[in-house]
Protein backbone atom coordinates (compact mmCIF):
# COMPACT_ATOMS: atom_id res chain seq x y z
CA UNK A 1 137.04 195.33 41.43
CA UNK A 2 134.74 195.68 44.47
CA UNK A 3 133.53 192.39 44.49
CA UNK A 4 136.96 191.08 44.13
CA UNK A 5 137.70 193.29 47.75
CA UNK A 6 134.56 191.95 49.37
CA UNK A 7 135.39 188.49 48.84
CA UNK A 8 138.90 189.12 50.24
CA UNK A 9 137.51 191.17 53.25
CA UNK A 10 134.27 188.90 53.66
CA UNK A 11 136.46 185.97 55.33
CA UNK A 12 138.29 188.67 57.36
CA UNK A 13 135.17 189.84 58.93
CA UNK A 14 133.35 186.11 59.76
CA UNK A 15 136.98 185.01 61.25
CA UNK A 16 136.40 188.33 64.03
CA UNK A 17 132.80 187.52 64.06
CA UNK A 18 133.51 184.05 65.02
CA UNK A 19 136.59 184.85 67.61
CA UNK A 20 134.28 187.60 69.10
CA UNK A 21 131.21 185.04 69.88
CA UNK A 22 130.18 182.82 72.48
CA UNK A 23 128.66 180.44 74.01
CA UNK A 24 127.58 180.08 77.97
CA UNK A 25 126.08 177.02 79.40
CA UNK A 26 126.09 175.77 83.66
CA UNK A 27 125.35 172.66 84.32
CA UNK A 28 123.76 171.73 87.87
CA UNK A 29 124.57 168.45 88.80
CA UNK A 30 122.78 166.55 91.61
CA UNK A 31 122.65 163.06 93.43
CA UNK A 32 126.10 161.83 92.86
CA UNK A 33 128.52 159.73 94.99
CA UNK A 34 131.12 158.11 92.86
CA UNK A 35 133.66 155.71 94.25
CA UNK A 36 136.61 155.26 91.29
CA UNK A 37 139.13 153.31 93.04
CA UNK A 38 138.07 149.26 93.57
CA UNK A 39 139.78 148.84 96.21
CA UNK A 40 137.45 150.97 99.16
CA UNK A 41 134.74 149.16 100.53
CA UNK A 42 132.34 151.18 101.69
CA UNK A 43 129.23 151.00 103.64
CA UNK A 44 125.89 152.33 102.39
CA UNK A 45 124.87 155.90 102.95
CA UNK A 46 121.20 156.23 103.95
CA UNK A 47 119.29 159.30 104.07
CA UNK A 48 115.93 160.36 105.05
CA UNK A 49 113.77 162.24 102.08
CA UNK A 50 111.80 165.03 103.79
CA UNK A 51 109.30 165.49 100.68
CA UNK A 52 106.82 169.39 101.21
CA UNK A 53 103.62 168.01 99.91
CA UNK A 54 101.85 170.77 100.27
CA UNK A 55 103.74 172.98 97.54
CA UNK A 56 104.10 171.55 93.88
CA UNK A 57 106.97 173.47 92.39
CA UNK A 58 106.72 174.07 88.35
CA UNK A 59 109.87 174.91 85.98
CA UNK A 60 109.47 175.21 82.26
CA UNK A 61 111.63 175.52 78.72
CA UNK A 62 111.75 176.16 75.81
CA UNK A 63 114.94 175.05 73.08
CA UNK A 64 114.36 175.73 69.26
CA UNK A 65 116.91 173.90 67.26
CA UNK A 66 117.99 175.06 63.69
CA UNK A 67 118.94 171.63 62.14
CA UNK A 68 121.51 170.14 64.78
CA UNK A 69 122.38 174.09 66.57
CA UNK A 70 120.64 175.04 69.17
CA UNK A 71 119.40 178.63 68.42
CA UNK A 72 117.49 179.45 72.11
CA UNK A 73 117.05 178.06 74.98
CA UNK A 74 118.06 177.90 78.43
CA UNK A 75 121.88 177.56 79.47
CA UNK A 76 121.40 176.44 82.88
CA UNK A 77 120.76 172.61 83.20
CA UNK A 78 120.21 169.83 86.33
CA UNK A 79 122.46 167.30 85.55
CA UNK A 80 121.97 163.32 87.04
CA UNK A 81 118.42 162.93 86.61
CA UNK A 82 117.10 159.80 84.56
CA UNK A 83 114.09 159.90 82.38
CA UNK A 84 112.39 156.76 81.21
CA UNK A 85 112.15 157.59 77.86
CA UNK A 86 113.01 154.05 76.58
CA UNK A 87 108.98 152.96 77.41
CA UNK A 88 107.13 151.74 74.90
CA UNK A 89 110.11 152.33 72.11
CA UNK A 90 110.09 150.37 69.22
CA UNK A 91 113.02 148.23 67.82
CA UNK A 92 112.81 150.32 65.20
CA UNK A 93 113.04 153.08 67.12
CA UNK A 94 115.35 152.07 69.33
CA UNK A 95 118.39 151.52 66.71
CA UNK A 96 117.44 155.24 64.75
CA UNK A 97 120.41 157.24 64.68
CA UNK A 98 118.29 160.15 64.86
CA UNK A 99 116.34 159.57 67.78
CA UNK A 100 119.79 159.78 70.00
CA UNK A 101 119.85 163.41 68.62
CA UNK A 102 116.18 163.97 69.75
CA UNK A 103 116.37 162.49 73.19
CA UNK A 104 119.65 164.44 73.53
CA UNK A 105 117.73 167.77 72.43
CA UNK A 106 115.13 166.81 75.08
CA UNK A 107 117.14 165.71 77.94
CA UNK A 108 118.54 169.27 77.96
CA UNK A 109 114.69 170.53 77.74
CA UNK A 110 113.88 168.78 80.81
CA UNK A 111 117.00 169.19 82.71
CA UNK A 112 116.16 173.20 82.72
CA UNK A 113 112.77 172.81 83.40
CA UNK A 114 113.71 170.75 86.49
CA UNK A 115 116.86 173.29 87.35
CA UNK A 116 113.96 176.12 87.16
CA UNK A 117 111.27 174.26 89.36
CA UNK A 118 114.64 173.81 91.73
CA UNK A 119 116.11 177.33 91.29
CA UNK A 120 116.78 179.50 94.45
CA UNK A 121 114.53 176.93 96.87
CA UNK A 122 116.27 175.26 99.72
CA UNK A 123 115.46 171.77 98.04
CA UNK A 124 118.17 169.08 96.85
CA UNK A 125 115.45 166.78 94.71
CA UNK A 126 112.41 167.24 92.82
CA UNK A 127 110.35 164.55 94.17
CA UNK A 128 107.22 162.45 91.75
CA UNK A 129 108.08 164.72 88.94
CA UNK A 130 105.58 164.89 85.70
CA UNK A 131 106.51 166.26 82.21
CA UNK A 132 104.49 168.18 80.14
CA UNK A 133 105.95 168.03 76.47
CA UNK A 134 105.23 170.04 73.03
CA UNK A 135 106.98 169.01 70.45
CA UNK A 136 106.97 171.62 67.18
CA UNK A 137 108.04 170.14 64.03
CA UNK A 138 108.90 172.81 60.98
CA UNK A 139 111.26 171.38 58.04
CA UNK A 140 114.50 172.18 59.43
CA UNK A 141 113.17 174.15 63.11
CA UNK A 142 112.18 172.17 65.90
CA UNK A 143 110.61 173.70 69.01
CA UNK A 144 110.40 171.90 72.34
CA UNK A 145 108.09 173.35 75.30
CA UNK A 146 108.79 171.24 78.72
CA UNK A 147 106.97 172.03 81.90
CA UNK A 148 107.92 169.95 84.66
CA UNK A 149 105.80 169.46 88.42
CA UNK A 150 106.68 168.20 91.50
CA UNK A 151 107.37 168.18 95.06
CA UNK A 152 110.26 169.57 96.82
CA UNK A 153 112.06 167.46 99.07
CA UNK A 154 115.15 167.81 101.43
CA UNK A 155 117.85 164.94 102.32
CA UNK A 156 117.86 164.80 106.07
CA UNK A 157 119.99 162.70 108.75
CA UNK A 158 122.79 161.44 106.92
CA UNK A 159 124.39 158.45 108.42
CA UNK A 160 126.51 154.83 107.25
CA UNK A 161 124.82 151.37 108.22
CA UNK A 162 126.60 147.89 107.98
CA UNK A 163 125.73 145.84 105.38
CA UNK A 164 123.73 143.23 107.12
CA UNK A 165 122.98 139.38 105.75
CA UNK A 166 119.04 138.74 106.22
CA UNK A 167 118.18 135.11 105.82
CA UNK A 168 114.16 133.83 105.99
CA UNK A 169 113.13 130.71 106.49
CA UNK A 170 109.04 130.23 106.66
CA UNK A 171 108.71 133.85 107.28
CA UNK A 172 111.08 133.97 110.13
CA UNK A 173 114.54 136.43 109.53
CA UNK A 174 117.82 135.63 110.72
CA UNK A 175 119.98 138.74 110.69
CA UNK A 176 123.88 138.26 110.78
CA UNK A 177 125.62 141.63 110.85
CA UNK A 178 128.57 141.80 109.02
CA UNK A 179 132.32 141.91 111.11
């Protein structure tokens, strides 16, 4: 009789369990300047990079991933920044299913890392930045450890610039700016 109430109770109590959870993540995004509508023309934006080379800032993770669930890790994530992860890949390699998972998994590593080497400085990019990664591989746990260097550096001086048409001819430019 008690097992027969624990198996009618038992669903009550996961249901609250599973109202009464959460989960938190922010996402940072950075260097982003979409134009959706085909009809603007616009001219390029320039900036000048003011990199501090005399201060490498570090930022590190760690994620450990129960089969596909993420179990720990960091919430708060840089968004817009490419990795070339596709170097040196494999055909193989390229077309696994799984390693879509991975580089997912590890793209959220890194974005962290770089959101904690960015955190409460007055910098808008990390400049020449360099992964360190550990990889920990259990049967269904993996672990990833990502430290991430670089330098800090500022956009500065903002301004549009006409597209201009540069022909050469035997070294010699002819530059027609645009009406």
């Amino acid at each position: 009789m008690k097992i027969k109430r624990l198996f009618t109770v038992l669903p009550f109590f996961v249901l609250i369990a599973a109202t009464f959870s959460s989960c938190v993540s922010t996402n940072k995004g950075f260097q982003s300047s979409p134009v959706i509508s085909r009809n603007v023309e616009l001219d390029p934006i320039k900036a000048d990079i003011q990199v501090n080379t005399k201060k490498k800032l570090k930022g590190t993770s760690e994620s450990t991933y129960f089969l596909i669930f993420r179990i720990s890790g960091d919430n708060t994530v840089a968004d817009g920044i490419n990795y070339s992860s596709d170097a040196g890949a494999s055909i193989l390699e390229l077309l696994n299913p799984m390693r879509t998972l991975r580089l997912a998994r590890l793209d959220k590593v890194r974005g962290a890392a770089a959101y904690k080497a960015l955190e409460g400085k007055d910098y808008d990019v990390l400049v020449h930045p360099n992964y360190s990664i550990t990889t920990r591989n259990y049967l269904i746990i993996q672990q990833y450890e990502v430290e991430v260097t670089g330098y800090g550096a500022k956009y500065k001086n903002f301004r549009t610039e006409k597209q201009k048409v540069i022909i050469t001819d035997n070294h010699k430019e002819y530059i027609f700016p645009e009406k």
